[in-house]
N, C-alpha and C. Protein backbone atom coordinates (compact mmCIF):
# COMPACT_ATOMS: atom_id res chain seq x y z
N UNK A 1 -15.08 4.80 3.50
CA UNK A 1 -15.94 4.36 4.58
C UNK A 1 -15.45 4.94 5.92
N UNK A 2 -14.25 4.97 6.31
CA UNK A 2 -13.57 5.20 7.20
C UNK A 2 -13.61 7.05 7.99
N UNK A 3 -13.67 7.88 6.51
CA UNK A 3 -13.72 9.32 6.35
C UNK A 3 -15.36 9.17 6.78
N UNK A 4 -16.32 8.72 6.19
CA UNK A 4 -17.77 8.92 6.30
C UNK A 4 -18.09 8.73 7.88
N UNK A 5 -17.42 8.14 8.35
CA UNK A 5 -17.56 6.87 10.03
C UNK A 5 -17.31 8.02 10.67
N UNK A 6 -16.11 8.86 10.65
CA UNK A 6 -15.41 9.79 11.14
C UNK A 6 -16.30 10.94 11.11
N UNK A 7 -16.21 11.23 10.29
CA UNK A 7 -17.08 12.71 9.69
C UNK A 7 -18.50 12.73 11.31
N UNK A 8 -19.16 11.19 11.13
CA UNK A 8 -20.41 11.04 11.87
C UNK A 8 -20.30 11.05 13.14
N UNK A 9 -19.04 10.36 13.76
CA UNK A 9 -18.35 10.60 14.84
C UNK A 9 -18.21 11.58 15.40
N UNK A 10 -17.50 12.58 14.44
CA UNK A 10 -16.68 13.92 15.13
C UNK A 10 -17.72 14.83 14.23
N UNK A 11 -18.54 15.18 14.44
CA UNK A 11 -19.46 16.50 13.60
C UNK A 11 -18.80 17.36 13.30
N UNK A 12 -17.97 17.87 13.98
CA UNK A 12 -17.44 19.20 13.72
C UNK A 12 -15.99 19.72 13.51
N UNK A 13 -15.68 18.25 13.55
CA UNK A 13 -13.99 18.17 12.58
C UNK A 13 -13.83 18.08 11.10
N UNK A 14 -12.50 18.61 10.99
CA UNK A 14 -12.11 18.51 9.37
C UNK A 14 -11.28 16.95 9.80
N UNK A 15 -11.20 16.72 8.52
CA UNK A 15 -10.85 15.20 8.22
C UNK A 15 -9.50 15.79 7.20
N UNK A 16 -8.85 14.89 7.33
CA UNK A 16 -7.14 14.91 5.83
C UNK A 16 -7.03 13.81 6.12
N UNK A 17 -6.66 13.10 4.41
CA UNK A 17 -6.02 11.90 4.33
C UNK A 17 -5.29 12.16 3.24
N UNK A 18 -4.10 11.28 3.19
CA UNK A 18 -3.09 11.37 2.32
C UNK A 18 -3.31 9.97 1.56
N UNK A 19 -2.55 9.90 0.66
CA UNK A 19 -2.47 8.48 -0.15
C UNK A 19 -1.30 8.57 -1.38
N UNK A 20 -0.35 7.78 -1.71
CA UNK A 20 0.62 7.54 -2.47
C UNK A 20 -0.04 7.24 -4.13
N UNK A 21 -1.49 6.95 -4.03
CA UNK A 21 -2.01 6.79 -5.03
C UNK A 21 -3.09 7.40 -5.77
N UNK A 22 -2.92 7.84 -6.91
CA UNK A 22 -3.36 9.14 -7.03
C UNK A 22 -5.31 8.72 -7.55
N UNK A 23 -5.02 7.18 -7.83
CA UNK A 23 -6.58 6.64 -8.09
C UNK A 23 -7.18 6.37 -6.74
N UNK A 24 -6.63 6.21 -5.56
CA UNK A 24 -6.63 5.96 -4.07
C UNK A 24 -7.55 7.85 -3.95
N UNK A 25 -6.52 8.40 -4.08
CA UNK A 25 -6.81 9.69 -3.63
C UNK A 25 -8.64 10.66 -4.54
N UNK A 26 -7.89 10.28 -5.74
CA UNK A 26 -9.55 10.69 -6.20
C UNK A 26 -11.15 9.72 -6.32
N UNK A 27 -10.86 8.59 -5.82
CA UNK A 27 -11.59 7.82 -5.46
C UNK A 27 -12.35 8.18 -3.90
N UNK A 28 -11.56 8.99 -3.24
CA UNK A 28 -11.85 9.35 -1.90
C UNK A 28 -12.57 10.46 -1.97
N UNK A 29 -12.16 11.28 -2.63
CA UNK A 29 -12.11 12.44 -2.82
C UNK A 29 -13.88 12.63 -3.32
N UNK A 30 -14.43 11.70 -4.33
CA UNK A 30 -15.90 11.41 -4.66
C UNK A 30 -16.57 10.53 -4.15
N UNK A 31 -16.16 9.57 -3.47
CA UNK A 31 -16.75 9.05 -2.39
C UNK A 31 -16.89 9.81 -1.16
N UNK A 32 -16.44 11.13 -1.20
CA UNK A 32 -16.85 11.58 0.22
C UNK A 32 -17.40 13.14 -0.70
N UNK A 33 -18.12 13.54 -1.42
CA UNK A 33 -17.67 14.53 -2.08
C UNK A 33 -18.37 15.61 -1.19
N UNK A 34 -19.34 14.98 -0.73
CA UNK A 34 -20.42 16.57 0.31
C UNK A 34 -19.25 16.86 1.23
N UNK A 35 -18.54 15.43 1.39
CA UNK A 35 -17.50 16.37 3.06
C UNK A 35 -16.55 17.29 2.29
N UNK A 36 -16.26 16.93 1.03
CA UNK A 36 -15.35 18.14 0.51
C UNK A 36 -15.81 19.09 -0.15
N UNK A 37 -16.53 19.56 -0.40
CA UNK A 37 -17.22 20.36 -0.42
C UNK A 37 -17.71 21.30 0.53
N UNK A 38 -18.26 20.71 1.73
CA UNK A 38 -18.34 21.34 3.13
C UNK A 38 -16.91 21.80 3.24
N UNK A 39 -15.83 21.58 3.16
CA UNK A 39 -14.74 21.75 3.41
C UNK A 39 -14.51 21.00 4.39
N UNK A 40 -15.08 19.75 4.88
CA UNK A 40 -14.84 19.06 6.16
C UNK A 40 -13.49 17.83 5.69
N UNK A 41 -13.48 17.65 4.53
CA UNK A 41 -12.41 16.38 4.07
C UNK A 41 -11.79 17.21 3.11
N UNK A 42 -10.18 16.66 3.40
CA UNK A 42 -9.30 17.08 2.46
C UNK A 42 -8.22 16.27 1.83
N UNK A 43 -7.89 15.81 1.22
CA UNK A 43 -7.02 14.26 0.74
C UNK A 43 -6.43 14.61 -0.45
N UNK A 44 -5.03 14.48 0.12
CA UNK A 44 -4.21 14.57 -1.08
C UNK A 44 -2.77 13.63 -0.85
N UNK A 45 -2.21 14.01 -2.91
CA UNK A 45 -1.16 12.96 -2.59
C UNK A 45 0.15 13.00 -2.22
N UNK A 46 0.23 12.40 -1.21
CA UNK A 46 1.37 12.24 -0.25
C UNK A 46 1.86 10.96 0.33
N UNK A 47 3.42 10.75 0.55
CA UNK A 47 3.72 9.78 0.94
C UNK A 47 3.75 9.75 2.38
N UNK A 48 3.95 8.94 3.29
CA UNK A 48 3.83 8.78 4.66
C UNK A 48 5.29 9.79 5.30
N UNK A 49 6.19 9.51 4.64
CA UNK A 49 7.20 9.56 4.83
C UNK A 49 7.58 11.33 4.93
N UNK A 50 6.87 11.88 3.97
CA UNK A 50 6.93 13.42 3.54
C UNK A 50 5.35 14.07 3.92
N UNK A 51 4.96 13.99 5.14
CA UNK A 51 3.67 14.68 5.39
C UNK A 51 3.79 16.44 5.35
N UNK A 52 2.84 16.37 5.27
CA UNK A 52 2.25 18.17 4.89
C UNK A 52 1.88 18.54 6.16
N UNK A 53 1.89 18.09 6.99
CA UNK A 53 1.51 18.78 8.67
C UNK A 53 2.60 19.01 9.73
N UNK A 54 2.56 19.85 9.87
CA UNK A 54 3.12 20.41 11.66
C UNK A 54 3.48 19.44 12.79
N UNK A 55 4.12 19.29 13.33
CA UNK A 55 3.71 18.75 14.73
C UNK A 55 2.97 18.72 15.48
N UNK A 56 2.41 17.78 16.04
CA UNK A 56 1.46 17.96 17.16
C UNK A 56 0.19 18.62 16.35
N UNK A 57 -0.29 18.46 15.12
CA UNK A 57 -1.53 18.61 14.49
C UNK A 57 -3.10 18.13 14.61
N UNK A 58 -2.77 16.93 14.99
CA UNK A 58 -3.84 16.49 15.08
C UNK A 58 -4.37 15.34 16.56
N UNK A 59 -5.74 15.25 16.44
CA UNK A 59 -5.94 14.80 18.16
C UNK A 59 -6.25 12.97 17.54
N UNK A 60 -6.25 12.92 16.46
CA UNK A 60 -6.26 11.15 16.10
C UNK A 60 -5.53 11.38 14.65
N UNK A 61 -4.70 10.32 14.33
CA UNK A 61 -4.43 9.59 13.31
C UNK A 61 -4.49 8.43 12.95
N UNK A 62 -4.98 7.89 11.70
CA UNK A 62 -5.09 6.53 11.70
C UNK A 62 -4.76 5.78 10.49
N UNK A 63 -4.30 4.81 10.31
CA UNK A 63 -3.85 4.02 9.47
C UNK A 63 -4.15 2.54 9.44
N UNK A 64 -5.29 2.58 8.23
CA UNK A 64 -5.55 1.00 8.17
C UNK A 64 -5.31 0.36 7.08
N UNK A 65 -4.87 -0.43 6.86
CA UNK A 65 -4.01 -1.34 6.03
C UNK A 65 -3.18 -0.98 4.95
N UNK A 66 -2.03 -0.31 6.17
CA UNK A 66 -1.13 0.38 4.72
C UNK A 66 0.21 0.31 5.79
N UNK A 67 0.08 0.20 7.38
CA UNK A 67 1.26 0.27 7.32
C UNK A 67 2.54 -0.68 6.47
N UNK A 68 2.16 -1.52 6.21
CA UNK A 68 3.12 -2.77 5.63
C UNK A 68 3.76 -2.50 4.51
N UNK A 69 2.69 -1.17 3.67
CA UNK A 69 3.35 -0.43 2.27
C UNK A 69 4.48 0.10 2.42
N UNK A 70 4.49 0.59 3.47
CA UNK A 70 5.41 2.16 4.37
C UNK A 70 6.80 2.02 3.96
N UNK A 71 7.26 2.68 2.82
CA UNK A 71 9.06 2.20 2.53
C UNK A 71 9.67 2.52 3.99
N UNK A 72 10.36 3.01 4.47
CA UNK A 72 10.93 3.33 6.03
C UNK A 72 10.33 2.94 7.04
N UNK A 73 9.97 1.99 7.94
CA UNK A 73 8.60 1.77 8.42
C UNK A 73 9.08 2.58 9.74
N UNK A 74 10.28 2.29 10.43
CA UNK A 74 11.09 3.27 11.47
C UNK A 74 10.60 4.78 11.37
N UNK A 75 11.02 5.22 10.00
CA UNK A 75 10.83 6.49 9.66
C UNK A 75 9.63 7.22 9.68
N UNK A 76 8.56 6.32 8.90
CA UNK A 76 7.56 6.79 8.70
C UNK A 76 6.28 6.40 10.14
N UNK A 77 6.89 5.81 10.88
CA UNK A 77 5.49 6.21 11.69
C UNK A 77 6.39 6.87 12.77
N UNK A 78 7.70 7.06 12.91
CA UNK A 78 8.36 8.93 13.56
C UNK A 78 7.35 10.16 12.53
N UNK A 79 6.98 9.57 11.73
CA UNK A 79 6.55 10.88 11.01
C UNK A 79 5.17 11.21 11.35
N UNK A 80 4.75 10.46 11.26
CA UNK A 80 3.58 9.85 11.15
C UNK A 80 2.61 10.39 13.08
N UNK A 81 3.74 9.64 13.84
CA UNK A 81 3.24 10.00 15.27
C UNK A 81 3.21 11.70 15.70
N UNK A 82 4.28 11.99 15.15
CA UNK A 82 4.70 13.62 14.86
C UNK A 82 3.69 14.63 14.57
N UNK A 83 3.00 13.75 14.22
CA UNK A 83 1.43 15.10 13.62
C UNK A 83 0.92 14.88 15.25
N UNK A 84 0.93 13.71 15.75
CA UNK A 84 -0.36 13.54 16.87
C UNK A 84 0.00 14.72 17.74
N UNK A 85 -0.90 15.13 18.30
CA UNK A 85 -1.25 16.43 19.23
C UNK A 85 -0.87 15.59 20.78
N UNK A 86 -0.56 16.49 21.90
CA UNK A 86 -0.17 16.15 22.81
C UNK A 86 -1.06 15.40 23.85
N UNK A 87 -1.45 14.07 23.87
CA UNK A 87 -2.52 13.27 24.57
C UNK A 87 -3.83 12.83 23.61
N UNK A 88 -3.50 12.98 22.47
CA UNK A 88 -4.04 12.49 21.25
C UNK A 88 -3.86 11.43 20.55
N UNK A 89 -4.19 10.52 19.68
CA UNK A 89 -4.39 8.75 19.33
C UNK A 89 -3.86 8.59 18.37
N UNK A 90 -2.97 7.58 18.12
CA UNK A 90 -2.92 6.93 17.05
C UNK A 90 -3.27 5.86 16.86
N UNK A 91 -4.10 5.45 15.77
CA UNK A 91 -4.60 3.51 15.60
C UNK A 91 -4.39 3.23 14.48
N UNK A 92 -3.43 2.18 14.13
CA UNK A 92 -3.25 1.25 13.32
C UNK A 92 -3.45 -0.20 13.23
N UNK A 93 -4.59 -0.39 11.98
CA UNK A 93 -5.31 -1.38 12.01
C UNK A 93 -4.79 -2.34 10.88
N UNK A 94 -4.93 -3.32 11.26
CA UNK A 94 -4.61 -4.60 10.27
C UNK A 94 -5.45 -5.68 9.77
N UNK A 95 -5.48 -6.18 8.83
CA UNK A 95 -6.09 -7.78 8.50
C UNK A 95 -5.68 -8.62 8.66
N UNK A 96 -4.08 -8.00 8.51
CA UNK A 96 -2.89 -9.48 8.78
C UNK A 96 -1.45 -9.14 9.49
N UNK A 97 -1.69 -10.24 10.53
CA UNK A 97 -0.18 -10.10 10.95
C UNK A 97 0.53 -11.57 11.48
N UNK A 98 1.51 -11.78 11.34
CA UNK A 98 1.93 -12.96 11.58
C UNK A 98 1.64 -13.96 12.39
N UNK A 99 1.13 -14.59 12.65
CA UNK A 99 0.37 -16.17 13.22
C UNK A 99 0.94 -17.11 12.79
N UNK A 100 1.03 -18.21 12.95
CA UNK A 100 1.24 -19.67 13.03
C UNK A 100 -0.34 -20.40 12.55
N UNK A 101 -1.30 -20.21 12.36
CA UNK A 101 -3.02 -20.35 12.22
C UNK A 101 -3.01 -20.39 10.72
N UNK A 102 -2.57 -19.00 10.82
CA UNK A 102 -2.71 -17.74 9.21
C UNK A 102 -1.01 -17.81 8.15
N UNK A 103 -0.14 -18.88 9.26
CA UNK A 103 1.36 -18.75 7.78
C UNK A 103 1.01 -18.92 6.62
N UNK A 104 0.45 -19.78 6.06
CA UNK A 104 0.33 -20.40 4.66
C UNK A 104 -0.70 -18.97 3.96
N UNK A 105 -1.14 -18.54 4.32
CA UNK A 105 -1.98 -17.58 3.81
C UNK A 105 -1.40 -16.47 3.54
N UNK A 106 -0.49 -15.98 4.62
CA UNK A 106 -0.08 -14.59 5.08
C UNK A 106 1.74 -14.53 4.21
N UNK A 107 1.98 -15.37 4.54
CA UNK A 107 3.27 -15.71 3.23
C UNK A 107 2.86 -15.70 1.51
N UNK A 108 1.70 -16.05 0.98
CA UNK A 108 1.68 -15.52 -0.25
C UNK A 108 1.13 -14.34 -0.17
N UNK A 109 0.60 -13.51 0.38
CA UNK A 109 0.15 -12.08 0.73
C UNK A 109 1.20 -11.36 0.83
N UNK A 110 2.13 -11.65 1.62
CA UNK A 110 3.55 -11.05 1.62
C UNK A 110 4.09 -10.94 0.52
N UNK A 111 4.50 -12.14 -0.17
CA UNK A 111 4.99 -12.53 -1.68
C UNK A 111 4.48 -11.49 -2.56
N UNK A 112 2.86 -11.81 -2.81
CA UNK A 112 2.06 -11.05 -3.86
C UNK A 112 1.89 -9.56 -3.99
N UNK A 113 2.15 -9.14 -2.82
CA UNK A 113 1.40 -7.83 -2.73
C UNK A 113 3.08 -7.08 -2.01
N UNK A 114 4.16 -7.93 -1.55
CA UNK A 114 5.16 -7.46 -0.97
C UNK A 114 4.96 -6.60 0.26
N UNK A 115 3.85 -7.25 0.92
CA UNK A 115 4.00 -6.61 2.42
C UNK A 115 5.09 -6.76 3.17
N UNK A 116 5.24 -5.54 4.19
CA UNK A 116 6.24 -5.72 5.25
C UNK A 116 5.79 -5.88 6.62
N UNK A 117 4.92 -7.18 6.67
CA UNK A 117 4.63 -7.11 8.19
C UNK A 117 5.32 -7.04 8.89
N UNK A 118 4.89 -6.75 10.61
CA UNK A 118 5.67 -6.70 11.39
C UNK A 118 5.13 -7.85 12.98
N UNK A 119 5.77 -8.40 13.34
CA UNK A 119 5.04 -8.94 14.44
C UNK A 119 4.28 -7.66 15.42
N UNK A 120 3.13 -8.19 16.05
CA UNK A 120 2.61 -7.57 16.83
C UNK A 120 3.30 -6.83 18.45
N UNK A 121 4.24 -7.49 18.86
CA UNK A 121 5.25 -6.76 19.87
C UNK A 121 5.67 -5.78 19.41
N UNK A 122 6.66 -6.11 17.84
CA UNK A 122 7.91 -5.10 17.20
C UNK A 122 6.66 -3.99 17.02
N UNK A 123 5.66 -4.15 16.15
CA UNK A 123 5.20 -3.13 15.98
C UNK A 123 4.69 -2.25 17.17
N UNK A 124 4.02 -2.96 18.23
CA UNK A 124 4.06 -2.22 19.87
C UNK A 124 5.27 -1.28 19.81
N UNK A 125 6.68 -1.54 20.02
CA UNK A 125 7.64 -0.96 20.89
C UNK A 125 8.04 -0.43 19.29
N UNK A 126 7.92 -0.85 18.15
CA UNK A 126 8.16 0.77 17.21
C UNK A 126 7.48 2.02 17.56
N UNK A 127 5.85 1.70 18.02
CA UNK A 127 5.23 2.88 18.18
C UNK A 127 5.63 3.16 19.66
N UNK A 128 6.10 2.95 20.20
CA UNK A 128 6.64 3.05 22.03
C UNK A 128 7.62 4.30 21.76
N UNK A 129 8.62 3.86 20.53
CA UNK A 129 9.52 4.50 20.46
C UNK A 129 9.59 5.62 19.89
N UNK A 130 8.15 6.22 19.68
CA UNK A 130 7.62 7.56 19.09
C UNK A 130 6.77 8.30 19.97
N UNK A 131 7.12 7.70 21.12
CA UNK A 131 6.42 8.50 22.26
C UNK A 131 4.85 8.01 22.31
N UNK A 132 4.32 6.83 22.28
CA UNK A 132 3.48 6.68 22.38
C UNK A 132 3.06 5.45 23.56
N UNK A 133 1.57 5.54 24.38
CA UNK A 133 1.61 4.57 25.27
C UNK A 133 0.59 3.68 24.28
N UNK A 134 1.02 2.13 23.99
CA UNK A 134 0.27 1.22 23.09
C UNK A 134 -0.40 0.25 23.73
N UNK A 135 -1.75 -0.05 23.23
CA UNK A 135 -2.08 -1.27 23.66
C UNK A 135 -2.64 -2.13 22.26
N UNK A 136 -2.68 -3.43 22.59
CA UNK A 136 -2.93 -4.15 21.41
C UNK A 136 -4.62 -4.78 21.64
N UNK A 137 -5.13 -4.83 20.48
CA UNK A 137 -6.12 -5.75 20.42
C UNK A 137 -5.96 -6.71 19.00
N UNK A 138 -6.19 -8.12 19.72
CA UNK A 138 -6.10 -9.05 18.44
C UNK A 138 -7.11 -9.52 18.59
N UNK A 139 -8.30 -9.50 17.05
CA UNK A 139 -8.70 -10.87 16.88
C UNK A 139 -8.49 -12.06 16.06
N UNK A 140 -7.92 -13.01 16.96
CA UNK A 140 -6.92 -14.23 16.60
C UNK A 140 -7.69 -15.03 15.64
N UNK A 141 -8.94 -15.27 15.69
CA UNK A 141 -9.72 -16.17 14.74
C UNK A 141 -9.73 -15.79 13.49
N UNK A 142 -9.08 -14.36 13.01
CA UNK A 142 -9.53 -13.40 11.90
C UNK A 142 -8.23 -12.57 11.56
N UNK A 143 -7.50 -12.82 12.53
CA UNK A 143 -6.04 -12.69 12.21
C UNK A 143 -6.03 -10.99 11.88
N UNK A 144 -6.82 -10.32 12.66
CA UNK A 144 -6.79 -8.80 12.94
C UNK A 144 -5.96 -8.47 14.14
N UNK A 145 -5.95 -7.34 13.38
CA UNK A 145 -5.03 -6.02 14.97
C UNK A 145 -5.11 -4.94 15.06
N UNK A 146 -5.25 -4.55 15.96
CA UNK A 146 -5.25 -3.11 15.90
C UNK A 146 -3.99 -2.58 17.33
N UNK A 147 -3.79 -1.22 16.92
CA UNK A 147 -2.64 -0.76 17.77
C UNK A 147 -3.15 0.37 18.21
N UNK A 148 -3.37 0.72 19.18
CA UNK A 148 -3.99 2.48 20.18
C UNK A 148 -2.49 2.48 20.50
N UNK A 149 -2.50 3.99 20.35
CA UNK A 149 -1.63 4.53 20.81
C UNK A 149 -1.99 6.15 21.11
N UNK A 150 -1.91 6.42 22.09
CA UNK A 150 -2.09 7.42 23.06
C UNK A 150 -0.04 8.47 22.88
N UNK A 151 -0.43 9.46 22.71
CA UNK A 151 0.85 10.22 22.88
C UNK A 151 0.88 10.65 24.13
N UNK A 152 2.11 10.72 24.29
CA UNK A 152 2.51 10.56 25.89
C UNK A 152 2.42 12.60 25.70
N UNK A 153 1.87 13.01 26.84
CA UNK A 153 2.05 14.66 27.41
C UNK A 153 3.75 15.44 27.88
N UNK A 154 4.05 16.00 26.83
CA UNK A 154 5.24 16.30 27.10
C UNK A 154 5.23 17.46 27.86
N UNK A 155 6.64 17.74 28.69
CA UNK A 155 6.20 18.94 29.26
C UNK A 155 7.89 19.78 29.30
């Protein structure tokens, strides 16, 4: 859904997504199949940690509901920010992050599925610490988040 949104967005960009899972990855791969075909989407499997891109590659990256998978979470969004191009975005989006509203819920989610949330600050000043300027949006009723992050212009 996310690749299709994009694709409609940006007309005239190529799209890459990676995924650790290789039913993740060919599931994408035919759910988007005209963009790959156009050559506009490209998705393959890769861990966060070991990306296939350059520095400064790309003008958005985004990640929705996976940072919590991320074995290194330090590591991998240094890696991760590393593709972004110089004054270019990163957004990482969530369903869940720690509340007091949402504990009882968000503790067997953790348990079950072994997420590694992060509070909404830590995760701010992790991405701070990859050169990025962050702002947060929560919606608290729904126990969403999202993280913009803007790469800072190096010179």
């Amino acid at each position: 859904m996310l690749i299709s949104l994009l694709s409609k967005m940006f007309s005239k960009a190529e799209i890459f997504g990676v995924d650790i899972s290789e039913e993740s990855v060919n599931t994408t791969k035919r759910t988007n199949a005209s963009l790959v075909n156009e050559g506009r989407c490209h998705v393959s499997l890769d861990p966060v940690s070991d990306l296939p891109f350059a520095a400064g590659t790309f003008d958005l990256v985004t990640a929705f509901e996976t940072y919590f998978f991320w074995p290194d979470l330090d590591n991998d969004l240094r890696k991760a920010a590393a593709t972004v191009a110089d004054g270019g975005h990163m957004i990482i989006v969530s369903e869940t992050y720690p509340h007091p509203l949402f504990k009882e819920r968000n503790d067997k989610i953790v348990k079950d599925y072994k997420l590694n949330l992060k509070e909404n600050q830590q995760m701010k000043e992790m991405m701070e610490k990859c050169g990025l300027t962050v702002d947060v949006f929560e919606i608290e009723e729904k126990n969403w988040v999202a993280f913009i992050g803007k790469k800072v212009i190096s010179f």
